[in-house]
N, C-alpha and C. Protein backbone atom coordinates (compact mmCIF):
# COMPACT_ATOMS: atom_id res chain seq x y z
N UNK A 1 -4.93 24.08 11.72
CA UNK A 1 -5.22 23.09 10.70
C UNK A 1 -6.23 22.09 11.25
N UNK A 2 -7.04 21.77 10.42
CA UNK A 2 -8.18 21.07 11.13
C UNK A 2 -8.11 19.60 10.45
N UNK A 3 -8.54 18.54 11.57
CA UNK A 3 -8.55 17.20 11.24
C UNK A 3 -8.85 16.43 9.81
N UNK A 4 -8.17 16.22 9.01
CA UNK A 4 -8.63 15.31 8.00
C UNK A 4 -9.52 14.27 7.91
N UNK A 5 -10.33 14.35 7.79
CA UNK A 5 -11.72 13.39 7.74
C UNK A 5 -11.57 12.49 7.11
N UNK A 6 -11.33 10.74 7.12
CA UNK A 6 -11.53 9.57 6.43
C UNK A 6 -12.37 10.18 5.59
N UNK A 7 -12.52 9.67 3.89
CA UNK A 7 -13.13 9.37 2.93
C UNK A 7 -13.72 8.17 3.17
N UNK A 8 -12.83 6.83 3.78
CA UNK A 8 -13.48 5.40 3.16
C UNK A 8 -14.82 5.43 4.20
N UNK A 9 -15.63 4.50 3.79
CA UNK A 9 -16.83 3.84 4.58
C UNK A 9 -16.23 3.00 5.57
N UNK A 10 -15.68 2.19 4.72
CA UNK A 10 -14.80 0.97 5.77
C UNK A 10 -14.65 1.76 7.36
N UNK A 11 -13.88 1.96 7.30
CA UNK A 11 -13.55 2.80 8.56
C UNK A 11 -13.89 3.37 9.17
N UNK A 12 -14.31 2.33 10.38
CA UNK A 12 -15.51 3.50 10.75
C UNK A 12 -14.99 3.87 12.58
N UNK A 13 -13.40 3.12 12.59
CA UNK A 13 -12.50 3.34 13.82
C UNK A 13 -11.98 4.83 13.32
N UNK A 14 -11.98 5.73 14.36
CA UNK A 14 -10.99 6.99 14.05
C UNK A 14 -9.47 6.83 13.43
N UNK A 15 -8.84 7.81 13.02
CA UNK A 15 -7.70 7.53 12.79
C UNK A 15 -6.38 7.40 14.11
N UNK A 16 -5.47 7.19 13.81
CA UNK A 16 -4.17 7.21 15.27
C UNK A 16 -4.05 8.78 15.24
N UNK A 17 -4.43 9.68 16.25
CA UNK A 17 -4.23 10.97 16.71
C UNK A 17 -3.05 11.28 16.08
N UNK A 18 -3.33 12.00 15.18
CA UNK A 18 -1.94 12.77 14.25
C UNK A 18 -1.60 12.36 13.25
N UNK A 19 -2.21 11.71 12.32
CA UNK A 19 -2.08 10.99 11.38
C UNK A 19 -2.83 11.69 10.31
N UNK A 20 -2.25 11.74 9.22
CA UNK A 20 -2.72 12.49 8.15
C UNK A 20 -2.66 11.65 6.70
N UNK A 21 -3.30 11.68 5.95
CA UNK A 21 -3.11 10.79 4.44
C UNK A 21 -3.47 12.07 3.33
N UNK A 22 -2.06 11.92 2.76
CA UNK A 22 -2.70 13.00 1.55
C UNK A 22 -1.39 12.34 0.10
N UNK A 23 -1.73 12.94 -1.00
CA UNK A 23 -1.28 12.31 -2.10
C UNK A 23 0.12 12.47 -2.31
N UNK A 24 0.99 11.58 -2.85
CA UNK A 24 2.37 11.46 -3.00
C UNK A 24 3.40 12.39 -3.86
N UNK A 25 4.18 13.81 -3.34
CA UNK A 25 4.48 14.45 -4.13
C UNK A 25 6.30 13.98 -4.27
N UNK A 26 6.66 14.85 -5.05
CA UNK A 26 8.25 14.73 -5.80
C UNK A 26 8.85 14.79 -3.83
N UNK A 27 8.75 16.26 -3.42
CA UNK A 27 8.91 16.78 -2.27
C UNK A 27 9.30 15.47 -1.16
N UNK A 28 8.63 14.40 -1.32
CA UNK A 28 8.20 13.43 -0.66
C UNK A 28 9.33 12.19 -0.78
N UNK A 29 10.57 12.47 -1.91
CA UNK A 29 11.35 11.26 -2.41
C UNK A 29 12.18 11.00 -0.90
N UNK A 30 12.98 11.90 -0.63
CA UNK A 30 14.14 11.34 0.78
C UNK A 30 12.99 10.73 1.28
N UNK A 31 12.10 11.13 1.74
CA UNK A 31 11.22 10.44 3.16
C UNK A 31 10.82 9.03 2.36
N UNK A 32 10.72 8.92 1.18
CA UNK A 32 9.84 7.52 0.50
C UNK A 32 10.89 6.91 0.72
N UNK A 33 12.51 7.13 0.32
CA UNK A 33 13.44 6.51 -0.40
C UNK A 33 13.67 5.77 1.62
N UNK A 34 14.04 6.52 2.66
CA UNK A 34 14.18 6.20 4.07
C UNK A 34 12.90 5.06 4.47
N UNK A 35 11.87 5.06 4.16
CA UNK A 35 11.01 4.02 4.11
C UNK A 35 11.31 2.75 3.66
N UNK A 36 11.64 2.86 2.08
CA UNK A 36 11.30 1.49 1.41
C UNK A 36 12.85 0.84 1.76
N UNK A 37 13.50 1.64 2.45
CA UNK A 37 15.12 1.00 3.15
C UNK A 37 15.04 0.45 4.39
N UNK A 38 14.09 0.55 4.79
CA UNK A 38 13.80 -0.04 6.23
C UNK A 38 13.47 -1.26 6.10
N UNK A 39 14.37 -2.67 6.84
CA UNK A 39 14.75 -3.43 6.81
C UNK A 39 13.06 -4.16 6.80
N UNK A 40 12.58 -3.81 7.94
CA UNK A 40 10.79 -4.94 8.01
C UNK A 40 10.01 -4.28 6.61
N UNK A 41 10.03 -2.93 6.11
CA UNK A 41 9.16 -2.69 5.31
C UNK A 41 9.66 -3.37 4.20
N UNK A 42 11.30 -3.34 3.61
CA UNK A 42 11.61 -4.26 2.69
C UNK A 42 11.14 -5.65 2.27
N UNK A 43 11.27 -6.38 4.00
CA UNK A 43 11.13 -7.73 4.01
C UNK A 43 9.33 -8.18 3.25
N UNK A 44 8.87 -6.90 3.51
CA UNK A 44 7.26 -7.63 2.85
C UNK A 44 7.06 -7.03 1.62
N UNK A 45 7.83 -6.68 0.93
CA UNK A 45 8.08 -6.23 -0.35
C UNK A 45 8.90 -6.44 -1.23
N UNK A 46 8.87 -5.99 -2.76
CA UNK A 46 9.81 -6.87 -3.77
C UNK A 46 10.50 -6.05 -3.64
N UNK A 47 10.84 -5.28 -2.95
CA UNK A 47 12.16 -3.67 -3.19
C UNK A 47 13.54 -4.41 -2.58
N UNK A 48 14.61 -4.21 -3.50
CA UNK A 48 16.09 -4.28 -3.35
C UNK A 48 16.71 -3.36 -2.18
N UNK A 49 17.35 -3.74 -1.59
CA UNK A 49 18.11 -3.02 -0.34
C UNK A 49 18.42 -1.59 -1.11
N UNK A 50 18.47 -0.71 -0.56
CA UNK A 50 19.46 0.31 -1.22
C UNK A 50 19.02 1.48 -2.25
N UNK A 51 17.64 1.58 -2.26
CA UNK A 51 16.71 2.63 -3.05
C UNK A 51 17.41 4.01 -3.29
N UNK A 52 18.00 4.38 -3.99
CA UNK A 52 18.43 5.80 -3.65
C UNK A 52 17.46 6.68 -4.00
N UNK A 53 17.49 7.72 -3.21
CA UNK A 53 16.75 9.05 -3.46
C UNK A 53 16.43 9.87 -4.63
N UNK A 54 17.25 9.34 -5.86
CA UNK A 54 16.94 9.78 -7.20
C UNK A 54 16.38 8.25 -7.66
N UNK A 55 16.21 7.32 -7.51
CA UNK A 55 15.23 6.73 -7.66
C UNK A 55 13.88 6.62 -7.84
N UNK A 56 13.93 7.08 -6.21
CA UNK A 56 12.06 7.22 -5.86
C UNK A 56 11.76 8.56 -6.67
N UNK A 57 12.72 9.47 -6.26
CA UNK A 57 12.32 10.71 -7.06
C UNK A 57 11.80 10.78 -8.74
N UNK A 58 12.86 9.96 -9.52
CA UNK A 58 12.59 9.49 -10.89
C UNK A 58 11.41 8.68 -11.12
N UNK A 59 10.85 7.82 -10.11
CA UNK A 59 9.40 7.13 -9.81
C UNK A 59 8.67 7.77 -10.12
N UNK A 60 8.56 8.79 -8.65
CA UNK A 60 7.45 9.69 -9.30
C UNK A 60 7.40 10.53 -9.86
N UNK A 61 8.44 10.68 -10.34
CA UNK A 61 8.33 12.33 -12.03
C UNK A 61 7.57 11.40 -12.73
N UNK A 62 7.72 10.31 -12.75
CA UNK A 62 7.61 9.27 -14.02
C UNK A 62 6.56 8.60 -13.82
N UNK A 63 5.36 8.73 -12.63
CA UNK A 63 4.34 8.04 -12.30
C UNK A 63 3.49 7.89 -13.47
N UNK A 64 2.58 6.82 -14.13
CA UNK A 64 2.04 6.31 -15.03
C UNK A 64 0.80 7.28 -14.83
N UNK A 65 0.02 7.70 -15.82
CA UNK A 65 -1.59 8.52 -15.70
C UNK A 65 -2.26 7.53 -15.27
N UNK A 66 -3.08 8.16 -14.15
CA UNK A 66 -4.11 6.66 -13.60
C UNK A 66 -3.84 6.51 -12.33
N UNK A 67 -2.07 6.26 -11.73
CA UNK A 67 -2.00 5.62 -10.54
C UNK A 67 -2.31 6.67 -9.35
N UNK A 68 -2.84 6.03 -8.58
CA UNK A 68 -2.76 6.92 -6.88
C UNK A 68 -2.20 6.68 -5.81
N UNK A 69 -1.39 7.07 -6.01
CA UNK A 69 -0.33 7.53 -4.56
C UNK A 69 -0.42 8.24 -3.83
N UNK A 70 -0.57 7.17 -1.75
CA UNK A 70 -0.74 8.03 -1.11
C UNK A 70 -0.04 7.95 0.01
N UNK A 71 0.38 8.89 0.66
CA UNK A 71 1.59 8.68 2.00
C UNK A 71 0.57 8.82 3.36
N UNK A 72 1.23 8.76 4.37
CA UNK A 72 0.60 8.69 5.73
C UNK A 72 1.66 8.91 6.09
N UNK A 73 1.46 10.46 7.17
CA UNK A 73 2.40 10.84 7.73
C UNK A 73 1.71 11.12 9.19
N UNK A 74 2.49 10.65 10.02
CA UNK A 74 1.86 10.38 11.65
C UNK A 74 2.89 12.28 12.18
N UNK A 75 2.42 13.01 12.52
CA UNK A 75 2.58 14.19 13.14
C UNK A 75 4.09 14.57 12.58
N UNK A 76 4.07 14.53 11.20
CA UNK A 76 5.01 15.25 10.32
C UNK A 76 5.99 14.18 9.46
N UNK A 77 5.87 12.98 9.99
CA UNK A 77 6.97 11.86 9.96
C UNK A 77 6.48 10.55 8.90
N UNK A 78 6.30 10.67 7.42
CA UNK A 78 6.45 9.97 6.27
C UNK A 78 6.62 8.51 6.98
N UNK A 79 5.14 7.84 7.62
CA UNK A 79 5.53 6.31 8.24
C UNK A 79 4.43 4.85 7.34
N UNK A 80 4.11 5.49 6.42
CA UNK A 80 3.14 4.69 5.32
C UNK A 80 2.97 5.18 4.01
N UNK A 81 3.03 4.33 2.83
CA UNK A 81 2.56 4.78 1.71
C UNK A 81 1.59 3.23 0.94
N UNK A 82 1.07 3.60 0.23
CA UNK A 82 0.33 3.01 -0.86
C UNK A 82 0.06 3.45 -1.94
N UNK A 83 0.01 2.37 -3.29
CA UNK A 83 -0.75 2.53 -4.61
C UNK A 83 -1.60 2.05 -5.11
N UNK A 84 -2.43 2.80 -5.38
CA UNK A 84 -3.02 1.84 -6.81
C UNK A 84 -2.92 2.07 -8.22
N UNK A 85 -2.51 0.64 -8.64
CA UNK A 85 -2.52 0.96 -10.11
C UNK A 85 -3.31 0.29 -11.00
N UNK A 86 -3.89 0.85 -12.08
CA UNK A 86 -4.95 0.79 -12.54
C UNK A 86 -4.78 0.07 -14.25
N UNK A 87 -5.74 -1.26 -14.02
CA UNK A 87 -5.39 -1.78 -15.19
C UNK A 87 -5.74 -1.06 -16.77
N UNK A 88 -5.54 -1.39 -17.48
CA UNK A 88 -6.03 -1.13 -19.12
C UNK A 88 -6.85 -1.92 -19.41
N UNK A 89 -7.48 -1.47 -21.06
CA UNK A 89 -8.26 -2.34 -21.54
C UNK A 89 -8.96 -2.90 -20.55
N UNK A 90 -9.55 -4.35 -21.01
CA UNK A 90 -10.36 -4.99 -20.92
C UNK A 90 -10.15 -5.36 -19.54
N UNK A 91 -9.25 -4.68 -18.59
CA UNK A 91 -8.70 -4.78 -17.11
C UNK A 91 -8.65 -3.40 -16.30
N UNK A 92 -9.89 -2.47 -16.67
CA UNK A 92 -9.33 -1.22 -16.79
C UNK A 92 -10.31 -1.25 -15.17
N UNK A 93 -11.30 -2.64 -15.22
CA UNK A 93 -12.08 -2.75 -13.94
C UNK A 93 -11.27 -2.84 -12.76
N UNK A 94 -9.83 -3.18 -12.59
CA UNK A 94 -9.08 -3.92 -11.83
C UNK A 94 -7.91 -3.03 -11.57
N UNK A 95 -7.11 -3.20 -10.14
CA UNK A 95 -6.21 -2.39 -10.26
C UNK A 95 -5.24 -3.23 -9.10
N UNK A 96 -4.01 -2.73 -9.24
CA UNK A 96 -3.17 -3.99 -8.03
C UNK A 96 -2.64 -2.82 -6.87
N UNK A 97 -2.63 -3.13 -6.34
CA UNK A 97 -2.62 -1.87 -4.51
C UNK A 97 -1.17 -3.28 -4.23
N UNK A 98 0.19 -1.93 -3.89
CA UNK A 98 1.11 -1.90 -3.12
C UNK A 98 0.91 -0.98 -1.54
N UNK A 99 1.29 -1.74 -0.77
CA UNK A 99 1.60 -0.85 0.12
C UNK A 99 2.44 -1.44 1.47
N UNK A 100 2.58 -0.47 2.12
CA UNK A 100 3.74 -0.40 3.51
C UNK A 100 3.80 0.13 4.72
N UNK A 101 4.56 0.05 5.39
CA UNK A 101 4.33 0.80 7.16
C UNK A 101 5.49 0.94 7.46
N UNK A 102 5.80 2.05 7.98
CA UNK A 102 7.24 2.11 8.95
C UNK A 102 7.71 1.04 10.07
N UNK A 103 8.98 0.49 9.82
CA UNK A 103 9.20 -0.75 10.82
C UNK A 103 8.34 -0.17 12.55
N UNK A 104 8.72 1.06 12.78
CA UNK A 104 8.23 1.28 14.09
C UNK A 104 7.57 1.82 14.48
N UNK A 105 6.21 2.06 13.21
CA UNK A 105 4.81 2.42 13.56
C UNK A 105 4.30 1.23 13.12
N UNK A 106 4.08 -0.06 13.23
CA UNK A 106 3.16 -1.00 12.93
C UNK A 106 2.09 -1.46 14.12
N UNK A 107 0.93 -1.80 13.97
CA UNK A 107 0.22 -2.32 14.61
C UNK A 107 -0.50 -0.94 15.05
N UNK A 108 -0.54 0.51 14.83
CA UNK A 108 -1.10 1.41 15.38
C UNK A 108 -2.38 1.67 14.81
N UNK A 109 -2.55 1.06 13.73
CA UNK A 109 -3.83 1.54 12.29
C UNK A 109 -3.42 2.56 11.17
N UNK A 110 -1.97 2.52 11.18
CA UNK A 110 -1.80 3.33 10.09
C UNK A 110 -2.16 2.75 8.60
N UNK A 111 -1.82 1.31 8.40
CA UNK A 111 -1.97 0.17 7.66
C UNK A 111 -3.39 0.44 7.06
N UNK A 112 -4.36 0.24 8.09
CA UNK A 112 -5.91 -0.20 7.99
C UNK A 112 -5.97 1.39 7.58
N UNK A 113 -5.94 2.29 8.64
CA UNK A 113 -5.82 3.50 7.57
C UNK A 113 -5.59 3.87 5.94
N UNK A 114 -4.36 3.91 5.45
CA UNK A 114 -4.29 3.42 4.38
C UNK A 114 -5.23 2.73 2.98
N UNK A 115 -5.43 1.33 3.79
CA UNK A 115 -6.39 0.76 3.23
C UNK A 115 -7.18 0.86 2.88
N UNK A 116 -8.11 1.57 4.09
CA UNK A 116 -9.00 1.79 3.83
C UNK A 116 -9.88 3.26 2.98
N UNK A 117 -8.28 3.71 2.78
CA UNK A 117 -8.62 5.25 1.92
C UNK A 117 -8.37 4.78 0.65
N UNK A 118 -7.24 3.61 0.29
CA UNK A 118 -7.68 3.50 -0.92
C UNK A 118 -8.45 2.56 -1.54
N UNK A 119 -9.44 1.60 -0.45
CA UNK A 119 -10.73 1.08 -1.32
C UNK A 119 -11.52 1.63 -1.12
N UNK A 120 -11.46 3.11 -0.64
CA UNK A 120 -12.52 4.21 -0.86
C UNK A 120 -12.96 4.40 -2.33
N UNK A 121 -11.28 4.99 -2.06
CA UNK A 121 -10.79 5.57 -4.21
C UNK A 121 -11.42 4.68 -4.94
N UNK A 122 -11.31 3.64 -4.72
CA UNK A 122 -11.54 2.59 -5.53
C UNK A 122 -12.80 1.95 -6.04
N UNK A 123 -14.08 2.53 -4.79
CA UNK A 123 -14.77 2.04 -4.85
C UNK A 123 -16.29 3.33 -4.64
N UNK A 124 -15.50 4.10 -4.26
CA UNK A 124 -16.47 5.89 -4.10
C UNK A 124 -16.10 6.42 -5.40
N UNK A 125 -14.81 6.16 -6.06
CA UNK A 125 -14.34 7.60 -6.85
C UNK A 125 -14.09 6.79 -8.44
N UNK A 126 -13.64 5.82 -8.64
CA UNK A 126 -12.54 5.76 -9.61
C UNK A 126 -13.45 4.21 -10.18
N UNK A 127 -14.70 3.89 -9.82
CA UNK A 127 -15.32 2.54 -9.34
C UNK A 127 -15.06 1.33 -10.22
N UNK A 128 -13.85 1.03 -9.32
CA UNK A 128 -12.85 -0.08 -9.68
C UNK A 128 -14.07 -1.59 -9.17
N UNK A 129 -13.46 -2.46 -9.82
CA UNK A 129 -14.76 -3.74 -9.33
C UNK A 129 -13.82 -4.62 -8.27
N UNK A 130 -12.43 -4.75 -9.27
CA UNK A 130 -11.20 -5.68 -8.46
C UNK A 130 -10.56 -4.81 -7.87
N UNK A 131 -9.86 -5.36 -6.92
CA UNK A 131 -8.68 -4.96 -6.26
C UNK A 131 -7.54 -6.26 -5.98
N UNK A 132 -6.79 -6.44 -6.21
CA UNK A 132 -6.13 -7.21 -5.79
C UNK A 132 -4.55 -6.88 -5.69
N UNK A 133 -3.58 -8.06 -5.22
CA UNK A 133 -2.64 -7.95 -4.53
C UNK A 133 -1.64 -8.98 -4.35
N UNK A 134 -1.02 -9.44 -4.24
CA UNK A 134 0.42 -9.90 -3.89
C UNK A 134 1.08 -10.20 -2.61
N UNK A 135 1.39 -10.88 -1.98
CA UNK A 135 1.04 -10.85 -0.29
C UNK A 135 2.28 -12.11 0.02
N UNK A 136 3.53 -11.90 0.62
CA UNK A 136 4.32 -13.07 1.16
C UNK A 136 3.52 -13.65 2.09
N UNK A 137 3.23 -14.96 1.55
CA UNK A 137 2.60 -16.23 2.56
C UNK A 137 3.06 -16.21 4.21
N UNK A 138 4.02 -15.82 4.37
CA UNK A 138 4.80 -15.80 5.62
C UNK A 138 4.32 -14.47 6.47
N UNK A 139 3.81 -13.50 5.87
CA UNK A 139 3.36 -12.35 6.47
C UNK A 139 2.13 -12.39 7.31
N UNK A 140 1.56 -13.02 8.19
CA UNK A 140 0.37 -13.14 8.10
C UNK A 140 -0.41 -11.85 9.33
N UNK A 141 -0.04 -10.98 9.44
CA UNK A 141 -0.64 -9.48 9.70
C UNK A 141 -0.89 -8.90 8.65
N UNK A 142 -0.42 -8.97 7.67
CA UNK A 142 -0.57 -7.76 6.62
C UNK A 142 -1.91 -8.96 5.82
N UNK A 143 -1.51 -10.35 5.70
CA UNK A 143 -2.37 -11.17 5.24
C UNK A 143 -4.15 -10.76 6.06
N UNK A 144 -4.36 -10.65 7.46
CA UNK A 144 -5.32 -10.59 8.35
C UNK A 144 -6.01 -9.17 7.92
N UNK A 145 -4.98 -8.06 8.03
CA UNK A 145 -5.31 -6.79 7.44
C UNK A 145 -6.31 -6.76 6.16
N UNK A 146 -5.34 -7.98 4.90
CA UNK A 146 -6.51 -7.30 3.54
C UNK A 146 -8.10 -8.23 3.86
N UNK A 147 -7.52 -9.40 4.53
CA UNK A 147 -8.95 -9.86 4.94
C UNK A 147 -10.07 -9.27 6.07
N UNK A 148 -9.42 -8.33 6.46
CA UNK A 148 -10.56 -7.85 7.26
C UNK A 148 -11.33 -6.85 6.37
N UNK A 149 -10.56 -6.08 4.95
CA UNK A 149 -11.06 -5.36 4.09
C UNK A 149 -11.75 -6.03 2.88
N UNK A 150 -11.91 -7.54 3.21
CA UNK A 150 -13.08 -8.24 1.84
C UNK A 150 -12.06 -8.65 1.36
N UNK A 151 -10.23 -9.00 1.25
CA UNK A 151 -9.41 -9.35 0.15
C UNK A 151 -9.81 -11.11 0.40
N UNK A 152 -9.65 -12.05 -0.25
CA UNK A 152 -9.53 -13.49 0.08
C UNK A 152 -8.98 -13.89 -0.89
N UNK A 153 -7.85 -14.64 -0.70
CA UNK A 153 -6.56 -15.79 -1.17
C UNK A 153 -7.32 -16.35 -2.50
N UNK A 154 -6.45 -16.39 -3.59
CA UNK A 154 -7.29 -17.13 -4.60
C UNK A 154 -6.06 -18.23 -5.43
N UNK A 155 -5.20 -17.54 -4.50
CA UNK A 155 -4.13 -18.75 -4.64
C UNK A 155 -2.79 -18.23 -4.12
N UNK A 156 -1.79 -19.93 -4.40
CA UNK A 156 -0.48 -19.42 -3.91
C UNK A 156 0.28 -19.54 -4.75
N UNK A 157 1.44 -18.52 -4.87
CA UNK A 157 2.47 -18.83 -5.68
C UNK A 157 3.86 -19.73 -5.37
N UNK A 158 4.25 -21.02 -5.69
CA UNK A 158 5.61 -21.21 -4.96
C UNK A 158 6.67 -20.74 -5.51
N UNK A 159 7.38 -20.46 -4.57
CA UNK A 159 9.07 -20.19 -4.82
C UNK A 159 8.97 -18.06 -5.47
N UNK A 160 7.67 -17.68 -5.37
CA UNK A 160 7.37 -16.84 -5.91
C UNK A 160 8.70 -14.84 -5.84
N UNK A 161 9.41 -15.09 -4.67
CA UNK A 161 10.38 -14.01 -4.75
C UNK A 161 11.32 -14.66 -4.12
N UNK A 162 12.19 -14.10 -4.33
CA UNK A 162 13.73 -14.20 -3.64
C UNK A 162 13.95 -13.15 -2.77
N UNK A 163 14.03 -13.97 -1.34
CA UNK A 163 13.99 -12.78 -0.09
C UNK A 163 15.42 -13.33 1.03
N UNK A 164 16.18 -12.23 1.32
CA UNK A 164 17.32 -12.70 1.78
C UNK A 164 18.12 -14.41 1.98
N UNK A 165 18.23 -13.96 0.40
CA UNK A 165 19.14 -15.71 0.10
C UNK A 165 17.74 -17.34 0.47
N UNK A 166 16.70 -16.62 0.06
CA UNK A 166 15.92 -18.04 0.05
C UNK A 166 14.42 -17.99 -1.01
N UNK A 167 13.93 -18.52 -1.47
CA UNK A 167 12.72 -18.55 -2.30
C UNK A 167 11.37 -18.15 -0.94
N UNK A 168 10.41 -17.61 -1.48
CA UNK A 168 9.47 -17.45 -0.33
C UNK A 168 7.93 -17.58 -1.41
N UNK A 169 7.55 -18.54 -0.64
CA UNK A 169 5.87 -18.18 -1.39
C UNK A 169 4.99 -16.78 -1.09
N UNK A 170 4.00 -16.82 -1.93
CA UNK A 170 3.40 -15.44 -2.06
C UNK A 170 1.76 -16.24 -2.18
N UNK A 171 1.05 -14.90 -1.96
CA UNK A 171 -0.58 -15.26 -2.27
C UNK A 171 -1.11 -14.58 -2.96
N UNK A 172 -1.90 -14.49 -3.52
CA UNK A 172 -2.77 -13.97 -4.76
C UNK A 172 -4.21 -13.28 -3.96
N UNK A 173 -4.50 -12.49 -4.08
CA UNK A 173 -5.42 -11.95 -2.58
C UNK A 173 -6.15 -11.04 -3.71
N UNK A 174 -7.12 -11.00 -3.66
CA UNK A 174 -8.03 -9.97 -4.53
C UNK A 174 -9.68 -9.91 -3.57
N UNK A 175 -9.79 -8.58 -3.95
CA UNK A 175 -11.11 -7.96 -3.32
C UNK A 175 -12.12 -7.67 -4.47
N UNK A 176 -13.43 -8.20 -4.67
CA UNK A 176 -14.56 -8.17 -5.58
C UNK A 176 -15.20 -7.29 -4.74
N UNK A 177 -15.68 -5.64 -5.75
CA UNK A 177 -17.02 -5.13 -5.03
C UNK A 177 -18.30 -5.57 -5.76
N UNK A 178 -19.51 -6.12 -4.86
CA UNK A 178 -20.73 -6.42 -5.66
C UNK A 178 -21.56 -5.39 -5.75
């Protein structure tokens, strides 16, 4: 099997040796559902403890036309996913990107990986203008991450989620292509 070649421009660092990104199938629910349960990937996300596996599975039978879902699997092992979803109407320029990392692959470039495949999509394939995002104020790696990809703060939200028994602000982070 031969190396998967980055799509994005962005990226112009190789990928982490063994790392693969390809699109989000049914096949894929246990490994999503073991992800979004992992205590650090939770914490930077709106997901409830306790995802069950017919959940995620029912997710994506049920994925909306439009969105792109994509996993990152480091030498067989489901340790990243992301979306984008794509507005309507008169927002059809714009789309809002979720995404995540395995508590104990962070900091390797799977993240920036990720990223940077889907403001490829976004901006090679599908030519989205916005991108934007949602971001706990308190996070500030994942915050450094969308700014190294063009995202910048356009505001904050207070009291914006409820994260283990306390209110937490959030940021408003969007990426303009010119």
């Amino acid at each position: 099997m031969s190396k998967q070649k980055p799509i994005t421009r962005q990226n112009e660092e190789p990928w982490p040796e063994g790392l693969t990104i390809r699109a989000r199938s049914v096949a894929d629910a246990s490994a999503v559902a073991e992800l979004h349960n992992l205590q650090g990937y939770r914490w930077g996300t709106m997901r409830l403890p306790f995802e069950s596996v017919e959940e995620i599975r029912r997710g994506i039978e049920q994925q909306a036309s439009g969105v792109t879902s994509l996993v990152a699997l480091l030498d067989g092992l489901l340790v990243g996913d992301i979306a984008l979803l794509p507005g309507k109407g008169r927002r059809a320029h714009a789309a809002t990107i979720g995404m995540g990392v395995h508590d104990d692959y962070r900091r390797r470039g799977i993240g920036k990986a990720l990223l940077g495949e889907a403001v490829a999509m976004a901006d090679d394939w599908l030519n989205l203008r916005r991108l934007e995002l949602t971001v706990y104020a308190d996070n500030a790696a994942a915050i450094a991450l969308y700014e190294r990809f063009g995202f910048a703060v356009e505001g904050k939200m207070k009291d914006y989620g409820f994260r283990a028994g306390h209110y937490v602000d959030a940021l408003a982070m969007a990426r303009l292509r010119t």
